[in-house]
N, C-alpha and C. Protein backbone atom coordinates (compact mmCIF):
# COMPACT_ATOMS: atom_id res chain seq x y z
N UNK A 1 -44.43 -49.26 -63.02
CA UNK A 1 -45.44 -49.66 -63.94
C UNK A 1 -46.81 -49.43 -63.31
N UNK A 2 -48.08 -48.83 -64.26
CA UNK A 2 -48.97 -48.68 -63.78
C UNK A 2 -49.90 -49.83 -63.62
N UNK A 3 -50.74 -49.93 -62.68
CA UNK A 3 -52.00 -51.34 -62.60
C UNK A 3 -52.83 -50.88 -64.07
N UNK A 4 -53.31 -52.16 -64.40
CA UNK A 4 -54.26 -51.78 -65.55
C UNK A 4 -55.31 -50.88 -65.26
N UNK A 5 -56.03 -49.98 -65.63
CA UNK A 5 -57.29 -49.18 -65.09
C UNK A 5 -58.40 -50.22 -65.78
N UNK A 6 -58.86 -51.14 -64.79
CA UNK A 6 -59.67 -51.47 -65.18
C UNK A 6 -61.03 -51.08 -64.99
N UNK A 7 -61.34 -50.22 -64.00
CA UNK A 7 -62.58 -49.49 -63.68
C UNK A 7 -62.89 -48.93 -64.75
N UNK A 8 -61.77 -48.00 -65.72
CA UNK A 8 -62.37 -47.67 -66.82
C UNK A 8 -62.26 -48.23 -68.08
N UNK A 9 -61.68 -49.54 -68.21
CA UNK A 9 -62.05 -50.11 -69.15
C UNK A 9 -63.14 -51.03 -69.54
N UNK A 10 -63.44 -51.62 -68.21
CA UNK A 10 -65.19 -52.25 -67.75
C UNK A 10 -66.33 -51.20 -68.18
N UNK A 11 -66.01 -49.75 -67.36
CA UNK A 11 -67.01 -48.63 -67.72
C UNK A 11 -67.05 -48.56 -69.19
N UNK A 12 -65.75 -48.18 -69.97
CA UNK A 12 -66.07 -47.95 -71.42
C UNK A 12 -66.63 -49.10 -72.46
N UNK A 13 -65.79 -50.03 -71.53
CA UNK A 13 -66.99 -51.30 -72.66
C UNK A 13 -68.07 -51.96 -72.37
N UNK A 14 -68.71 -51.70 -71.07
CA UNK A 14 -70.06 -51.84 -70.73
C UNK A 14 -70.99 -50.29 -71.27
N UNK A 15 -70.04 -49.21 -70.47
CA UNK A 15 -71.38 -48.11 -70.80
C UNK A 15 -71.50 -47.59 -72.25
N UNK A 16 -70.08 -47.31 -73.09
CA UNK A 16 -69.98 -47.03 -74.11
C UNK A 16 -70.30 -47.73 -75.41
N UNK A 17 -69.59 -48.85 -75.26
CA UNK A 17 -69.46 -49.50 -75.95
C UNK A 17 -70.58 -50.85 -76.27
N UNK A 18 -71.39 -50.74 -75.02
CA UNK A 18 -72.52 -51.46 -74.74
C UNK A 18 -72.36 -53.41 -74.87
N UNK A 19 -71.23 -53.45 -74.56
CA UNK A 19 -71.01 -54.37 -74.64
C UNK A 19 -71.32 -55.73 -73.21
N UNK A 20 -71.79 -56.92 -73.88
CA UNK A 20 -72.53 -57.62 -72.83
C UNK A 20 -71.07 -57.83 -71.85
N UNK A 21 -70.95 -58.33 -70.73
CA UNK A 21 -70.32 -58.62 -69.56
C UNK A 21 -69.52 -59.95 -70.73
N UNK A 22 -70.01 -60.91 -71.00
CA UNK A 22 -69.64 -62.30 -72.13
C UNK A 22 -68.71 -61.43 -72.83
N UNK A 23 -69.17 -60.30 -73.66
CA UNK A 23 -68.43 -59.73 -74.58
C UNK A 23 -67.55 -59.41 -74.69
N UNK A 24 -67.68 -58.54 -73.20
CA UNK A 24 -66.21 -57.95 -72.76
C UNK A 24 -64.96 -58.41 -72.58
N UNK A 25 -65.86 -59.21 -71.44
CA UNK A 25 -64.23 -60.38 -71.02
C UNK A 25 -64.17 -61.41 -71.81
N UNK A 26 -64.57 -61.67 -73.21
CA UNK A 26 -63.78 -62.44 -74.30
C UNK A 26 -63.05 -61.38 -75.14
N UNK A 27 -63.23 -60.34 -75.48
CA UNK A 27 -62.13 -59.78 -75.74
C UNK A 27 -60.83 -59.61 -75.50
N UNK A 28 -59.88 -59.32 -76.07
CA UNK A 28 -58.00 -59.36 -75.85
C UNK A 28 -58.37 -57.59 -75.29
N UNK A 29 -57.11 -57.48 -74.87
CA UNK A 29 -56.74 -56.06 -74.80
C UNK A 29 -56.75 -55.57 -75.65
N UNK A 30 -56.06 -56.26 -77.11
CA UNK A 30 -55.78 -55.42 -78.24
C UNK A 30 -57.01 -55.43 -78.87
N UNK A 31 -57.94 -56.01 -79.09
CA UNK A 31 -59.40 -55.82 -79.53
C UNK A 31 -59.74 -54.76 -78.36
N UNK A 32 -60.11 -54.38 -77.37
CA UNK A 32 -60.26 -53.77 -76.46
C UNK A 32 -60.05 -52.36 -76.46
N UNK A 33 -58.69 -52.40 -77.00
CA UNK A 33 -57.66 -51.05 -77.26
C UNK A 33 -58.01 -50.54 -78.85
N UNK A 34 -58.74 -50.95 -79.44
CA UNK A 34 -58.63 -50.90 -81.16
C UNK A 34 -60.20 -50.50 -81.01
N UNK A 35 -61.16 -51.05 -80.56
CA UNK A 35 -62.39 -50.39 -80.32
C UNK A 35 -62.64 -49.42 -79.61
N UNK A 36 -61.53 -48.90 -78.53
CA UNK A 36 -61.89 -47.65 -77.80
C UNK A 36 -61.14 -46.55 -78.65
N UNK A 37 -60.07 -47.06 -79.48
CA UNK A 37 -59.76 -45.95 -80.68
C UNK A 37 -61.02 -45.74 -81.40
N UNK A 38 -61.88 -46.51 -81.82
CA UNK A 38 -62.49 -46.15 -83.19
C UNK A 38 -63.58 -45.67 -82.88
N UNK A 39 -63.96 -45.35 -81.34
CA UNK A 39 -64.68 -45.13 -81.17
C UNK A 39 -64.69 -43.29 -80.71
N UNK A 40 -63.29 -43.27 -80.03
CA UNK A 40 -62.64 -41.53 -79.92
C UNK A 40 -62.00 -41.17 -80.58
N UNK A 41 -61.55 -42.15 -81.48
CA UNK A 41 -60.73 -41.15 -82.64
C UNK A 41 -59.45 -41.08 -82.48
N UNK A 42 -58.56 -41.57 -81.77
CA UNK A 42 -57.55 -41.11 -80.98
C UNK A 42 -56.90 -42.08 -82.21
N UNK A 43 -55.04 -41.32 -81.80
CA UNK A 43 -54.31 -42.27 -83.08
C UNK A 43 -53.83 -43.49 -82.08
N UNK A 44 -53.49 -44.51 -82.92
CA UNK A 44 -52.73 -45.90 -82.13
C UNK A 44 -51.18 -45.33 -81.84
N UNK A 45 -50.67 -45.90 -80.87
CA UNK A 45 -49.37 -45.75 -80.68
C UNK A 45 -48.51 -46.33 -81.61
N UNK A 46 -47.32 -45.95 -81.90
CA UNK A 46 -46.15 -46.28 -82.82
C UNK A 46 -45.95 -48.22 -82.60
N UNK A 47 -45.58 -48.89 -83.29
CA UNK A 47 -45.56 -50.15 -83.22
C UNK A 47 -43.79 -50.15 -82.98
N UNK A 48 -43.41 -50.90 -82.21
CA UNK A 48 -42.19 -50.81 -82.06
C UNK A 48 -41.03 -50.63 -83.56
N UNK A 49 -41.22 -51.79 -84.32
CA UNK A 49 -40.88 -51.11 -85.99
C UNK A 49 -40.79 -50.12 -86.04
N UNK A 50 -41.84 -49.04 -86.20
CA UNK A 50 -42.08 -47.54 -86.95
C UNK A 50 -41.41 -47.00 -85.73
N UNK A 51 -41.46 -47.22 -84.25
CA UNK A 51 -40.34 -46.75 -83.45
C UNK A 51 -39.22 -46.40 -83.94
N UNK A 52 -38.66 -47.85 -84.04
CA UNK A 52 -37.08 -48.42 -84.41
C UNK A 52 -36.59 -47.27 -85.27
N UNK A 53 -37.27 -47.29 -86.59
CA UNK A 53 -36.90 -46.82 -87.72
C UNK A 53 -36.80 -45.38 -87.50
N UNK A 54 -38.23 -44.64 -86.99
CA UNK A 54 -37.63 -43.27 -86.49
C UNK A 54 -36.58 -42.70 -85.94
N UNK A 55 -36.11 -43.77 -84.58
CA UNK A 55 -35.09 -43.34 -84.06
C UNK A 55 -33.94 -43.34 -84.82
N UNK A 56 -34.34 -44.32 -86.16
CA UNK A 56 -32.29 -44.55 -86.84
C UNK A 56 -32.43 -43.64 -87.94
N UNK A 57 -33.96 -42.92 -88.49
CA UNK A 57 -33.99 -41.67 -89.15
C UNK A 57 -33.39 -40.29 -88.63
N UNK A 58 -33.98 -40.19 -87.38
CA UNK A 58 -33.69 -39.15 -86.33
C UNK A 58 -33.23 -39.49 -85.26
N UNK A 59 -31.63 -39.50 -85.26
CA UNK A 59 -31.33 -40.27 -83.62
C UNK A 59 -31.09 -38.18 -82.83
N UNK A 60 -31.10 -38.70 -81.36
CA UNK A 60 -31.02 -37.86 -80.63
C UNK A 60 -29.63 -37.22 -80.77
N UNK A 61 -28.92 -36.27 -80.14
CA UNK A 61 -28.00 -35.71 -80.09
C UNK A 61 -27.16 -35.05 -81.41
N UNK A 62 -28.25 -35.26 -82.32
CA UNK A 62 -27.52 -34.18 -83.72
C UNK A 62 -27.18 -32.83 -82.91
């Protein structure tokens, strides 16, 4: 398992995101993680559900 990168999550929500030091660290991860999407655009990862269901749509070894 990786350590959290927090060097760049301090950087992106201080330099980017301009957020006060208070701001930051009252935020969750998942507020954290949901503002650095909306801010690059990037898609969210699969929620374990929409996982689940893919895999029993498409299981491996057809």
């Amino acid at each position: 398992m990786k350590p959290f990168p927090w060097d760049e999550a301090i950087g992106f929500g201080l330099g980017v995101l301009r957020l006060s030091p208070a701001a930051f660290w009252a935020m969750t991860p998942r507020e954290l993680a949901l503002a650095i999407t909306a801010v690059t655009g990037g898609a969210m990862p699969l929620r374990r559900g929409e996982f689940s269901d893919l895999m029993t749509r498409f299981p491996d070894g057809r």
